[in-house]
C-alpha atoms as a PDB file:
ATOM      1  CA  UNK A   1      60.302 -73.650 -45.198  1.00  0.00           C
ATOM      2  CA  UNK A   2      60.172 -69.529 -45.983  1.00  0.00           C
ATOM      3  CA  UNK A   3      62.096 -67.451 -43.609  1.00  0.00           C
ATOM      4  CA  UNK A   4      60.112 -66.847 -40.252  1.00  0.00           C
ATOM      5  CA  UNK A   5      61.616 -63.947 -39.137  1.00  0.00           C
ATOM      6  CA  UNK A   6      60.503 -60.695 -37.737  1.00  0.00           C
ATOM      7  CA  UNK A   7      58.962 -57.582 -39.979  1.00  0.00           C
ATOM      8  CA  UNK A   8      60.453 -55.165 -37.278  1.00  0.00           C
ATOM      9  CA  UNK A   9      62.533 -54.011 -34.392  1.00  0.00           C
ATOM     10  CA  UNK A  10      61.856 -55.883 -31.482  1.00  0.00           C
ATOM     11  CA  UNK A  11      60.979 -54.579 -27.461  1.00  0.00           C
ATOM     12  CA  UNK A  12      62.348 -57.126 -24.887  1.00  0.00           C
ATOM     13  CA  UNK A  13      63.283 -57.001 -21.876  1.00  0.00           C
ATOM     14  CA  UNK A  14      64.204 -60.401 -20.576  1.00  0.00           C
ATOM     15  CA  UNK A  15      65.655 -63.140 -23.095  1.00  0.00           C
ATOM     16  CA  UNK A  16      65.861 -66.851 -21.888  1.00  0.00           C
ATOM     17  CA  UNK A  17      68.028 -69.022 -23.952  1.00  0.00           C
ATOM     18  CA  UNK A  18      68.529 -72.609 -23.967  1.00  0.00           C
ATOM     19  CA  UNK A  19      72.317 -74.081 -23.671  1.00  0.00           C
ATOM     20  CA  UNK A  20      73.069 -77.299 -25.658  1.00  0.00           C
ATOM     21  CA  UNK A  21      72.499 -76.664 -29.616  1.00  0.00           C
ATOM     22  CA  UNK A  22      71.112 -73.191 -29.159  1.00  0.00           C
ATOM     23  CA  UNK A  23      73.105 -70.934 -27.516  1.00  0.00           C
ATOM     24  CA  UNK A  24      76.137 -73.541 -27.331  1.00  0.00           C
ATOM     25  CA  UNK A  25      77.931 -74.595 -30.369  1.00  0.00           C
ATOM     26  CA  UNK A  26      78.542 -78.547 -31.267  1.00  0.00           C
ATOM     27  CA  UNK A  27      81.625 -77.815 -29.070  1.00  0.00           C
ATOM     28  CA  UNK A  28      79.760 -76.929 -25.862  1.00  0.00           C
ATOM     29  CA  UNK A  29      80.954 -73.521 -26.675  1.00  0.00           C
ATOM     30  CA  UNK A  30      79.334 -69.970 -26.740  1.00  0.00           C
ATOM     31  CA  UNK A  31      80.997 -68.304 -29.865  1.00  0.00           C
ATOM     32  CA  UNK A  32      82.962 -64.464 -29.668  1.00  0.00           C
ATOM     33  CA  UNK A  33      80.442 -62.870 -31.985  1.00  0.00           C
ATOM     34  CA  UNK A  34      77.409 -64.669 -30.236  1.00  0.00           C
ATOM     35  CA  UNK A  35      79.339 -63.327 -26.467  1.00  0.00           C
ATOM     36  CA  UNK A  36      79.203 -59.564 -28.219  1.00  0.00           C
ATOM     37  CA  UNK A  37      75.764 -59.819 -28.611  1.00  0.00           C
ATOM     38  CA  UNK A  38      74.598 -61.090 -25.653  1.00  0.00           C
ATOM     39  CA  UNK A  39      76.723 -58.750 -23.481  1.00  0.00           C
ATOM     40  CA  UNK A  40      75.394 -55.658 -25.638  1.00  0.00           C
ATOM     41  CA  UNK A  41      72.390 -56.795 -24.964  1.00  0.00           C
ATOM     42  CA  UNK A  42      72.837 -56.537 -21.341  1.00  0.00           C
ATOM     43  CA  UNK A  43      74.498 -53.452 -21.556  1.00  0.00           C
ATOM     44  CA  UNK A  44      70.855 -52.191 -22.843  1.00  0.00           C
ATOM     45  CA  UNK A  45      69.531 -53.483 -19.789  1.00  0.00           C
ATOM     46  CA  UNK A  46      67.981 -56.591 -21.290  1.00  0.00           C
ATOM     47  CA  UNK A  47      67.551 -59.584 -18.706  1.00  0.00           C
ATOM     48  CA  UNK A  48      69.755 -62.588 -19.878  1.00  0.00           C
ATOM     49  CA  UNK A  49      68.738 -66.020 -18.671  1.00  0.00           C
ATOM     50  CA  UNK A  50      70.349 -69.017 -19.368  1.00  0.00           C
ATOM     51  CA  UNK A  51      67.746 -71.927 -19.054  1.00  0.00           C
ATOM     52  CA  UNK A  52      68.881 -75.930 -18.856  1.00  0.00           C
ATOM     53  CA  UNK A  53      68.138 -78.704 -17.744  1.00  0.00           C
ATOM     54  CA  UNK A  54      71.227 -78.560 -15.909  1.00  0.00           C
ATOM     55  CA  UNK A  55      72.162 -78.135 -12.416  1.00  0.00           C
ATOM     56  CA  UNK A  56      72.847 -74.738 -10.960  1.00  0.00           C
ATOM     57  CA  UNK A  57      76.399 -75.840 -11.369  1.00  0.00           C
ATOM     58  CA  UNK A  58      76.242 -76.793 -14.656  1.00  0.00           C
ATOM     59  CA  UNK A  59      75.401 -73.419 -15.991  1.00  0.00           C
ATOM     60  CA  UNK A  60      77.491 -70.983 -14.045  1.00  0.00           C
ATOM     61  CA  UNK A  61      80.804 -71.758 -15.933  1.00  0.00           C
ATOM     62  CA  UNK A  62      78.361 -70.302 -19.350  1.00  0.00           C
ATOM     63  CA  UNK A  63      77.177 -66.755 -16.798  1.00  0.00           C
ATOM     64  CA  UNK A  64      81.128 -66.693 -16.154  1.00  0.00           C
ATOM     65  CA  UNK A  65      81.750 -66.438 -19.676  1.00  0.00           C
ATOM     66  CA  UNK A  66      79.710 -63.921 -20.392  1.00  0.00           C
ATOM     67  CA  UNK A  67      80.837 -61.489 -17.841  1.00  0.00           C
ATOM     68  CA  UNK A  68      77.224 -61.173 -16.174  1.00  0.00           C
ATOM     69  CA  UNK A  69      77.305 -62.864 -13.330  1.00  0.00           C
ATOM     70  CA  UNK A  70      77.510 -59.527 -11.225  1.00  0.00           C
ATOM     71  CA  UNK A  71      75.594 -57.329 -13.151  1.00  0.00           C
ATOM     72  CA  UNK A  72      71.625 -57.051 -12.110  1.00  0.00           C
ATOM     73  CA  UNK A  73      70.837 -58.264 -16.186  1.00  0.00           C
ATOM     74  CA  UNK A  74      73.261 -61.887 -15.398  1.00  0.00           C
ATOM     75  CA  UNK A  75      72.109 -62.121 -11.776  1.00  0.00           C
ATOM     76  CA  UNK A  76      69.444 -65.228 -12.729  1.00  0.00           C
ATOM     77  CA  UNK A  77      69.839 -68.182 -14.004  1.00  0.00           C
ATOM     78  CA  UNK A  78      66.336 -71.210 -14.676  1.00  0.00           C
ATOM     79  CA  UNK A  79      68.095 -75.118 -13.971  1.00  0.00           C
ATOM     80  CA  UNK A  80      66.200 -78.308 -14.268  1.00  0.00           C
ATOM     81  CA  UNK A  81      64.377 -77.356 -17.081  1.00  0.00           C
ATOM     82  CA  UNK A  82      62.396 -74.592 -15.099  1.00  0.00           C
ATOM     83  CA  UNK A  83      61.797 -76.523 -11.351  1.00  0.00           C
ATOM     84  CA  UNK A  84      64.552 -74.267 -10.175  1.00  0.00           C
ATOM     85  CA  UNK A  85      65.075 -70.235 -10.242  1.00  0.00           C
ATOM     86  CA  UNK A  86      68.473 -69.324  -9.066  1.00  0.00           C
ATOM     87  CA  UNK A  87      69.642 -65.772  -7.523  1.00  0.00           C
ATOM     88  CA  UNK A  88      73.120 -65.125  -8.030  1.00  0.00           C
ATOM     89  CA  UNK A  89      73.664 -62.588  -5.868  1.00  0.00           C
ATOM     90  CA  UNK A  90      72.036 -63.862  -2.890  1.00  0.00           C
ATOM     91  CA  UNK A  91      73.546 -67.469  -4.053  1.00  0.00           C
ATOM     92  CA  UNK A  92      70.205 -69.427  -3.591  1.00  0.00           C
ATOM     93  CA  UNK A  93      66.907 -70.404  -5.054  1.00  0.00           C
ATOM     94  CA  UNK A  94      64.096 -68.315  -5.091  1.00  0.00           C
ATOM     95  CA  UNK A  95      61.431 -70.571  -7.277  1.00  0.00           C
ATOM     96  CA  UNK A  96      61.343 -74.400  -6.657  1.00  0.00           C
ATOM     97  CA  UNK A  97      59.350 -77.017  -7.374  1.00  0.00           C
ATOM     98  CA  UNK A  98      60.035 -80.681  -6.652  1.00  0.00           C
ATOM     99  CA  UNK A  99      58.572 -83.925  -8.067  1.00  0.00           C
ATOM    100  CA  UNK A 100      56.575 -85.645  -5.763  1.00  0.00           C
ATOM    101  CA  UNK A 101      58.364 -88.478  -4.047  1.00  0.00           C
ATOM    102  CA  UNK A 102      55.931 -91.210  -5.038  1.00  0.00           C
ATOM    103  CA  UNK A 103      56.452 -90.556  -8.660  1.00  0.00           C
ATOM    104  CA  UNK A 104      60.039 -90.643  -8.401  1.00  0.00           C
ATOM    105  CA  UNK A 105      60.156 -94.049  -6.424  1.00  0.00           C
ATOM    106  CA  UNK A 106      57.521 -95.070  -9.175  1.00  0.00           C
ATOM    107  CA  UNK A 107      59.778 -93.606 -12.125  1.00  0.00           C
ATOM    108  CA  UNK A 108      62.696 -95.384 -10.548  1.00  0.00           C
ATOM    109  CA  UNK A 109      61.000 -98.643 -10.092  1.00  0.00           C
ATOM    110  CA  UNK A 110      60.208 -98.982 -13.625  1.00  0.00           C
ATOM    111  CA  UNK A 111      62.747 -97.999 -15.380  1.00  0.00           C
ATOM    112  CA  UNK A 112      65.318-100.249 -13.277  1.00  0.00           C
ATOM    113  CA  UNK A 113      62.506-103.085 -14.693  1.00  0.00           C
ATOM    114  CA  UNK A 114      63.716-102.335 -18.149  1.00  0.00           C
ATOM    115  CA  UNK A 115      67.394-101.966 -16.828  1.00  0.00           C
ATOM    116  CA  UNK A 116      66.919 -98.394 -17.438  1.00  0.00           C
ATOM    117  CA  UNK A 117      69.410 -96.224 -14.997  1.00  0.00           C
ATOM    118  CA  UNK A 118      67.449 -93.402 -12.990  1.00  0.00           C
ATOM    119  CA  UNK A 119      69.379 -90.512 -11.778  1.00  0.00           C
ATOM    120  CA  UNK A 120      68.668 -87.242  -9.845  1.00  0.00           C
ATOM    121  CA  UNK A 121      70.629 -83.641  -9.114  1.00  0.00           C
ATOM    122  CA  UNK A 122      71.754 -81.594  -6.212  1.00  0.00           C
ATOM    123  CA  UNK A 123      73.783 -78.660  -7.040  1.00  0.00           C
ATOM    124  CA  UNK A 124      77.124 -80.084  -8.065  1.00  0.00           C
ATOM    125  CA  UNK A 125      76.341 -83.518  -7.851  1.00  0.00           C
ATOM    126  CA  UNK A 126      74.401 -86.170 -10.301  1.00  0.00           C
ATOM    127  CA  UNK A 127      73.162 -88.966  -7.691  1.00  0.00           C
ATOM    128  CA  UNK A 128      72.598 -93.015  -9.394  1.00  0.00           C
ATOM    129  CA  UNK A 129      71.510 -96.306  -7.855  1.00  0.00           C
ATOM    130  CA  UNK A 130      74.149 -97.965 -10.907  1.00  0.00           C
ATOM    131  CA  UNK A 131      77.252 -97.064 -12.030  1.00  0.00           C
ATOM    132  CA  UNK A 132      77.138 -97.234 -15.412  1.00  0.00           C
ATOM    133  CA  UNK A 133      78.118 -95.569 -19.036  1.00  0.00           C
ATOM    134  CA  UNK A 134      74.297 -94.501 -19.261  1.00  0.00           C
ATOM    135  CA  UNK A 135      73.995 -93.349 -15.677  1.00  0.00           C
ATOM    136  CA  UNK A 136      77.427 -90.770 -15.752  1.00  0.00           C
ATOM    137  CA  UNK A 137      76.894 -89.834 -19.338  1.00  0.00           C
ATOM    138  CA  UNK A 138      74.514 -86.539 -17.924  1.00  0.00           C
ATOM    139  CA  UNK A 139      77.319 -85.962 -15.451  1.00  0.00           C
ATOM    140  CA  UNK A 140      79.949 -85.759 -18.196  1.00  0.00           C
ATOM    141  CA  UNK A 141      78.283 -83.215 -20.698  1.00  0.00           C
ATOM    142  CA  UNK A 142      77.333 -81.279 -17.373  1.00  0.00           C
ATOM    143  CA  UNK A 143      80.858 -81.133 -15.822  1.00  0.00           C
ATOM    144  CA  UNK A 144      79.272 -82.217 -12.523  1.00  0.00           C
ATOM    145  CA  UNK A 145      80.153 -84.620 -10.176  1.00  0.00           C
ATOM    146  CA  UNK A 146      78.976 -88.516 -10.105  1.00  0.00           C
ATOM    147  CA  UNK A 147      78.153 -90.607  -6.673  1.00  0.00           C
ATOM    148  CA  UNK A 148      76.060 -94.000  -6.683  1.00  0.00           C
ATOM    149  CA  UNK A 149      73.671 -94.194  -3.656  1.00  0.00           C
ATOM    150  CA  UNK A 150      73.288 -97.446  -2.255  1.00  0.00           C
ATOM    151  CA  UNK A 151      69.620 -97.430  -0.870  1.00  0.00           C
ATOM    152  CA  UNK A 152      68.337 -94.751  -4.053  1.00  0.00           C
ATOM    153  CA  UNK A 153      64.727 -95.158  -2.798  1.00  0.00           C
ATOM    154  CA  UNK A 154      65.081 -94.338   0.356  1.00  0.00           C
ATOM    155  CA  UNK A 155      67.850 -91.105  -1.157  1.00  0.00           C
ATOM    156  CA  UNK A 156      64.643 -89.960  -3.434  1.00  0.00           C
ATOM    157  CA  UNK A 157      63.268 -89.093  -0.131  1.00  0.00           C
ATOM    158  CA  UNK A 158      65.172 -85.857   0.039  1.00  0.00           C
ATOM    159  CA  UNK A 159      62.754 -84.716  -2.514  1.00  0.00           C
ATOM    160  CA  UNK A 160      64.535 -83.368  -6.024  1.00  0.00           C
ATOM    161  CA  UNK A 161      63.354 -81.201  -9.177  1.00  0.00           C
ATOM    162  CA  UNK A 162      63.556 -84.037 -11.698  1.00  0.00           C
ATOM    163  CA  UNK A 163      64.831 -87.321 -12.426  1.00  0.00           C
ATOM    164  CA  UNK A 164      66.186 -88.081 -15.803  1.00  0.00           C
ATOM    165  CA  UNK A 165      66.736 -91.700 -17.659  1.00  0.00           C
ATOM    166  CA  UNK A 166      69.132 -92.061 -20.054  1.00  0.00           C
ATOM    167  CA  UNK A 167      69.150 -95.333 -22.180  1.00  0.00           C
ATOM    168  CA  UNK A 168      69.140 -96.267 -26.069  1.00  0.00           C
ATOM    169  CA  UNK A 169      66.739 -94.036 -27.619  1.00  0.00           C
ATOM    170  CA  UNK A 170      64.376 -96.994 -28.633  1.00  0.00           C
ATOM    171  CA  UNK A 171      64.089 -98.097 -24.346  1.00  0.00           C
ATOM    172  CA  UNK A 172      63.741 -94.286 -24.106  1.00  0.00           C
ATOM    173  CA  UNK A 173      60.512 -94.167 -26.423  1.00  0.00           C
ATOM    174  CA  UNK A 174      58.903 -96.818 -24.969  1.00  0.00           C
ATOM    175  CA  UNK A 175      59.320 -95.787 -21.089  1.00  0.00           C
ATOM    176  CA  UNK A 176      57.808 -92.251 -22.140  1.00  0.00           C
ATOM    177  CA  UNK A 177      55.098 -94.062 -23.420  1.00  0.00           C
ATOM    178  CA  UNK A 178      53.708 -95.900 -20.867  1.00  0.00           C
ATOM    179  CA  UNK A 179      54.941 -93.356 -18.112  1.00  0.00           C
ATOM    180  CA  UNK A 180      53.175 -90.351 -20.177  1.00  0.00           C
ATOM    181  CA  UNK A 181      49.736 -92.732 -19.846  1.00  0.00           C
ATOM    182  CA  UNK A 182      50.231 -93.809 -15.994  1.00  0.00           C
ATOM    183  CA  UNK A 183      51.363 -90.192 -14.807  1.00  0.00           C
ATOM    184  CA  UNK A 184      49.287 -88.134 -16.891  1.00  0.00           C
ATOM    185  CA  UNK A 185      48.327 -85.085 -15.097  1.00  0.00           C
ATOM    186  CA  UNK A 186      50.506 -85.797 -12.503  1.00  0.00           C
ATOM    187  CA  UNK A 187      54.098 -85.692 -14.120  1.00  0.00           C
ATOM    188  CA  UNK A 188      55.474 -84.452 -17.617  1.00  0.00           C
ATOM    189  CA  UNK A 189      57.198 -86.718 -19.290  1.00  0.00           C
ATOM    190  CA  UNK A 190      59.385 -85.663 -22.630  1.00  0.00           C
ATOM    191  CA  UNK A 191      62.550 -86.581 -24.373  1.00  0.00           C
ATOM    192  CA  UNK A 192      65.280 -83.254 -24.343  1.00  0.00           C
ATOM    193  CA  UNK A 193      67.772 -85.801 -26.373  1.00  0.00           C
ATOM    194  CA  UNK A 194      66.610 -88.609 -28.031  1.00  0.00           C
ATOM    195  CA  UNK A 195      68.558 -90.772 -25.171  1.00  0.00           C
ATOM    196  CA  UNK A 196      66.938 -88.420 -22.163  1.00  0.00           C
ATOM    197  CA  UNK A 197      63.959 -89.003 -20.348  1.00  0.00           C
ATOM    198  CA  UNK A 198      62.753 -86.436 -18.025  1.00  0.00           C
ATOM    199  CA  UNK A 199      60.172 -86.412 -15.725  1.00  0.00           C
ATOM    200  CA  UNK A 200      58.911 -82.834 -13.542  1.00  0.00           C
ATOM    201  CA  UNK A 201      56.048 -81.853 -11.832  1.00  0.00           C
ATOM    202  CA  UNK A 202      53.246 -81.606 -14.201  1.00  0.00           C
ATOM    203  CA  UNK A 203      52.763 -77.863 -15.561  1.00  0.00           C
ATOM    204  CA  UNK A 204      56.272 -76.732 -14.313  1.00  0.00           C
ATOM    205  CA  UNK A 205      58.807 -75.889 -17.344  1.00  0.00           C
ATOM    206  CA  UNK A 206      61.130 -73.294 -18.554  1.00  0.00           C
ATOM    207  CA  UNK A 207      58.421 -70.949 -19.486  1.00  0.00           C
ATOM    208  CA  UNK A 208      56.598 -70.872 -16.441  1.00  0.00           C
ATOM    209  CA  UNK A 209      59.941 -70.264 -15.056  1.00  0.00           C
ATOM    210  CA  UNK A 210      60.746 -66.903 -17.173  1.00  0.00           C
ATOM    211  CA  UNK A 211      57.088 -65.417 -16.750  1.00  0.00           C
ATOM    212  CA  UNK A 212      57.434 -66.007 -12.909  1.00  0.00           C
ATOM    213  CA  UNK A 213      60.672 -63.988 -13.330  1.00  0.00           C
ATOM    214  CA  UNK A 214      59.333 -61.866 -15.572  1.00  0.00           C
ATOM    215  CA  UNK A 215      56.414 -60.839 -12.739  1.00  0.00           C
ATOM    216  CA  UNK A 216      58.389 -60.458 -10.152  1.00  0.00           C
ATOM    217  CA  UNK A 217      61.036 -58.099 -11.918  1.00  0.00           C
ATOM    218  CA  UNK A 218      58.022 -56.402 -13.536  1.00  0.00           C
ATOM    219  CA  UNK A 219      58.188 -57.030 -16.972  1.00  0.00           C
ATOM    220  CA  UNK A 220      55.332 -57.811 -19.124  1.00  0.00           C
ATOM    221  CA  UNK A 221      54.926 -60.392 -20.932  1.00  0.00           C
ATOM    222  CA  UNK A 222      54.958 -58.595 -23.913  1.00  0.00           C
ATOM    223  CA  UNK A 223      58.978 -58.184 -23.657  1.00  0.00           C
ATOM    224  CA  UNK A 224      59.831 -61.332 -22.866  1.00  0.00           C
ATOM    225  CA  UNK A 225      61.947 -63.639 -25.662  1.00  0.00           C
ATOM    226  CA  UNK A 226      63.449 -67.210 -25.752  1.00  0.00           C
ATOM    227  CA  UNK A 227      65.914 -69.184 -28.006  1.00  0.00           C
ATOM    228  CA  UNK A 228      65.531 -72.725 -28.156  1.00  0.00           C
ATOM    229  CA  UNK A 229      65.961 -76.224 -29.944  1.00  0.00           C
ATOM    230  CA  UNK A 230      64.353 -79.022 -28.157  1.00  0.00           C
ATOM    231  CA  UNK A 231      60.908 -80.643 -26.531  1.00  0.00           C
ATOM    232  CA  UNK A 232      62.033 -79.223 -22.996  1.00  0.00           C
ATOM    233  CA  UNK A 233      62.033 -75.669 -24.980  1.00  0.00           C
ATOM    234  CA  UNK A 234      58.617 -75.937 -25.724  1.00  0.00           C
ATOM    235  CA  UNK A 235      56.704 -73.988 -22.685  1.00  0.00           C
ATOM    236  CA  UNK A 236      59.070 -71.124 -23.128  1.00  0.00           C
ATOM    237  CA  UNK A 237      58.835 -70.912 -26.977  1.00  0.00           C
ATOM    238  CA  UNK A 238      55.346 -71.049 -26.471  1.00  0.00           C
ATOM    239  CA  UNK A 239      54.439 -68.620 -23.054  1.00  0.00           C
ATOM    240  CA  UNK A 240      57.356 -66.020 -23.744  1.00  0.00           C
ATOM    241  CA  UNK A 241      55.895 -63.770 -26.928  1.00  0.00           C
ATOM    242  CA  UNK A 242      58.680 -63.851 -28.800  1.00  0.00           C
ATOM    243  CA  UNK A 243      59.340 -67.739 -28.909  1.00  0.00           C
ATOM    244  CA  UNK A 244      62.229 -68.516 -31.318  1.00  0.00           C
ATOM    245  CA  UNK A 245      63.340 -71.550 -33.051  1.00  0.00           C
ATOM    246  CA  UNK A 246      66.957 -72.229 -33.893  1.00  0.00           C
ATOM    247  CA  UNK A 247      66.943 -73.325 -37.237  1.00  0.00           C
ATOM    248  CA  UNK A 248      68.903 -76.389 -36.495  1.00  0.00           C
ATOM    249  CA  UNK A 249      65.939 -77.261 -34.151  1.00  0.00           C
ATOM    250  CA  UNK A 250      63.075 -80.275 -34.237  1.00  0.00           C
ATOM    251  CA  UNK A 251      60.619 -78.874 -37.023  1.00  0.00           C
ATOM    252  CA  UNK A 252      58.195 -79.318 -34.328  1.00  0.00           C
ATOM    253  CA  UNK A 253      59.878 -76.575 -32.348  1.00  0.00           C
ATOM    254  CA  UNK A 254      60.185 -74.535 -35.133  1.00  0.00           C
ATOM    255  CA  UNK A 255      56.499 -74.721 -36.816  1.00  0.00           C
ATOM    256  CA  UNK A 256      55.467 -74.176 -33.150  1.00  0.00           C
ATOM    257  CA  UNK A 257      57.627 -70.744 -33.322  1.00  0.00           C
ATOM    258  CA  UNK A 258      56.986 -67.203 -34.693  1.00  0.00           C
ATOM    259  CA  UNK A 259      60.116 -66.844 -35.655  1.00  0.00           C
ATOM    260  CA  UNK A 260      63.452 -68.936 -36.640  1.00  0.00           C
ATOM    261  CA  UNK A 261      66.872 -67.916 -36.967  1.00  0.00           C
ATOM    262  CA  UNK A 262      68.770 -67.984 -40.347  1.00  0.00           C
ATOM    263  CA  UNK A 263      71.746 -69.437 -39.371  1.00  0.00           C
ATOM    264  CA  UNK A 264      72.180 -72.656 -36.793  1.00  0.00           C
ATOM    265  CA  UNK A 265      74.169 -73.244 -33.419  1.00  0.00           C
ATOM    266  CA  UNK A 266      77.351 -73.379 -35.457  1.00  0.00           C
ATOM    267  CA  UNK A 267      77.187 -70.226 -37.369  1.00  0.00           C
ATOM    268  CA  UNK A 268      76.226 -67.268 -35.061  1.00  0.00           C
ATOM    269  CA  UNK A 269      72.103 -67.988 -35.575  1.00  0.00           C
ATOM    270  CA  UNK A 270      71.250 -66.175 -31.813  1.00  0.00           C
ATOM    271  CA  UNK A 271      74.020 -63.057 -32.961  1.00  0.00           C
ATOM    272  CA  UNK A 272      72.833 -62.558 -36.383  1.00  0.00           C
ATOM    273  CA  UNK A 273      69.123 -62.944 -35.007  1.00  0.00           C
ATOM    274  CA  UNK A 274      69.944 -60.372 -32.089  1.00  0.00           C
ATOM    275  CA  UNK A 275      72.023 -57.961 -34.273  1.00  0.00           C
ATOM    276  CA  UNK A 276      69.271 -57.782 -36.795  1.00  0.00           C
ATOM    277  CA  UNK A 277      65.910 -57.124 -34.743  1.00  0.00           C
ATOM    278  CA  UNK A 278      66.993 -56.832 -31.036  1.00  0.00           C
ATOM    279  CA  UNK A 279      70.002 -54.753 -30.840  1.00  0.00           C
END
C-alpha cells in the first residue's frame, strides 16, 4: 500500500488516541519518545484524550504517565468505547450513555446458551455471572478488579455502558452474527479483539464521544485528530477529520483512513507521525 500520509502541517486541537496496539506498545507500555510527543503536544495546548474500551480505572494509570492528569489539555479521558466522558478534575462523568436493560438481559441470555461468559463494568470493578479464564481475562489486561454476581440478571438492572463477551474467536463470530441481525438498530455489535464482543447503545462510539467534547470545549471539527487500530476505532477515525490508522492496524481501518503512520505500535508510529506533521 503507498504511504498515506499528510502533504502538510497539520491544525488540531484535540487528539483522541486509542490504548491497546496504538498508543500502547505489545508490552502495554507507552514508549519515552512517544511520552515526549504527546506531552509537547500538550504543552501547545492540544487536547489529549485517551479513548478505551476500558473502565475509567483502567486508563488513569496511562493519564498518570503522561503527566496530564492536572493540566486543562489531560483533564478528559472517553471509557467504554465512547458511552462514558470522564472529568478529571471534577472526578465524574459528564457524557453517559447506558445500554438498555432489556438488551443486556437479552445479550446475557444468549450468550450463556452458547456457554459464552457475559460481563459488565463499574469503575474499578469487572462484574460476571461465571468465574472463569474467559470471564477475568478483560479484568487482567485492564488491571481492574473481578467479582461474580450471583443473580447477574437481576445486577444488569443497575443499568451499565456495555457488556462485553469474551470466548474463542470462532463462538465470538457467530454470536455477532445473529446478535448484529436481532438488535439491529437497537445495539452495535463489533469485535475490538478477535475474542471480544461488545455490545453499546446503537450510534454511541468513540467518535461521537470526541465531537461531543470537541463542542463543548469549542473546537471545530476541523481540529480534531484520532489514532487508532481496531473495529471499536472506527467512528472516531471516521467523524474526527484527521482519522489515522496505525499501520499495524486491520486494513479495514486503514483503507477507511486518510492517513497511516509509517512505523507500528512497537516503533514510535504516533511520535514519528506527531513529530513530522503535528508538532
Amino acid at each position: 500500500m503507498d504511504e498515506k500520509l499528510p502533504k502538510e502541517h497539520l491544525n488540531v486541537k484535540i487528539i483522541a488516541f486509542d490504548l491497546d496496539d496504538t498508543l500502547l506498545n505489545d508490552e502495554r507500555k507507552i514508549s519515552r519518545r512517544t511520552l515526549d510527543a504527546i506531552n509537547k503536544a500538550a504543552e501547545k495546548g492540544i487536547f489529549i484524550v485517551l479513548c478505551s474500551g476500558r473502565a475509567d480505572n483502567g486508563i488513569l494509570p496511562y493519564i498518570r504517565a503522561m503527566n496530564i492528569a492536572g493540566s486543562q489539555q489531560g483533564r478528559y479521558l472517553v471509557a467504554f468505547n465512547g458511552a462514558s466522558v470522564f472529568d478529571l478534575h471534577l472526578r465524574t462523568p459528564i457524557y453517559t450513555n447506558k445500554v438498555d436493560i432489556d438488551i443486556l438481559k437479552f445479550v446475557y441470555k444468549e450468550a450463556k446458551k452458547r456457554g459464552m461468559p457475559s460481563i459488565v463494568y463499574q469503575s474499578g470493578t469487572i462484574y460476571s455471572w461465571e468465574d472463569s479464564e474467559w470471564a477475568r481475562m478483560d479484568a487482567k489486561l485492564c488491571d481492574l478488579n473481578f467479582s461474580v454476581v450471583p443473580d447477574f440478571e437481576k445486577f444488569l438492572e443497575e443499568g451499565f455502558p456495555k457488556m462485553l463477551v469474551p470466548s474463542e474467536p470462532e463462538k465470538v463470530t457467530e454470536l455477532k452474527e445473529f446478535l448484529s441481525k436481532e438488535l439491529e438498530g437497537k445495539a452495535d455489535v463489533f469485535t475490538s479483539k478477535p475474542y471480544f464482543l461488545e455490545v453499546m447503545t446503537h450510534g454511541v462510539g468513540k467518535g461521537n464521544a470526541i465531537l461531543w467534547l470537541a463542542d463543548k470545549l469549542g473546537i471545530p471539527h476541523s481540529q480534531t485528530m484520532a489514532f487508532g487500530d481496531s473495529m471499536n476505532d472506527e467512528s472516531m477515525l471516521r467523524l474526527c477529520e484527521y482519522g489515522v490508522a496505525m499501520k499495524n492496524g486491520l486494513d479495514y481501518i486503514k483503507d477507511i483512513c486518510p492517513f497511516v503512520t509509517r512505523f507500528d505500535n512497537n516503533h514510535d508510529g504516533i511520535a514519528d507521525f506527531l513529530e513530522e506533521f503535528v508538532l
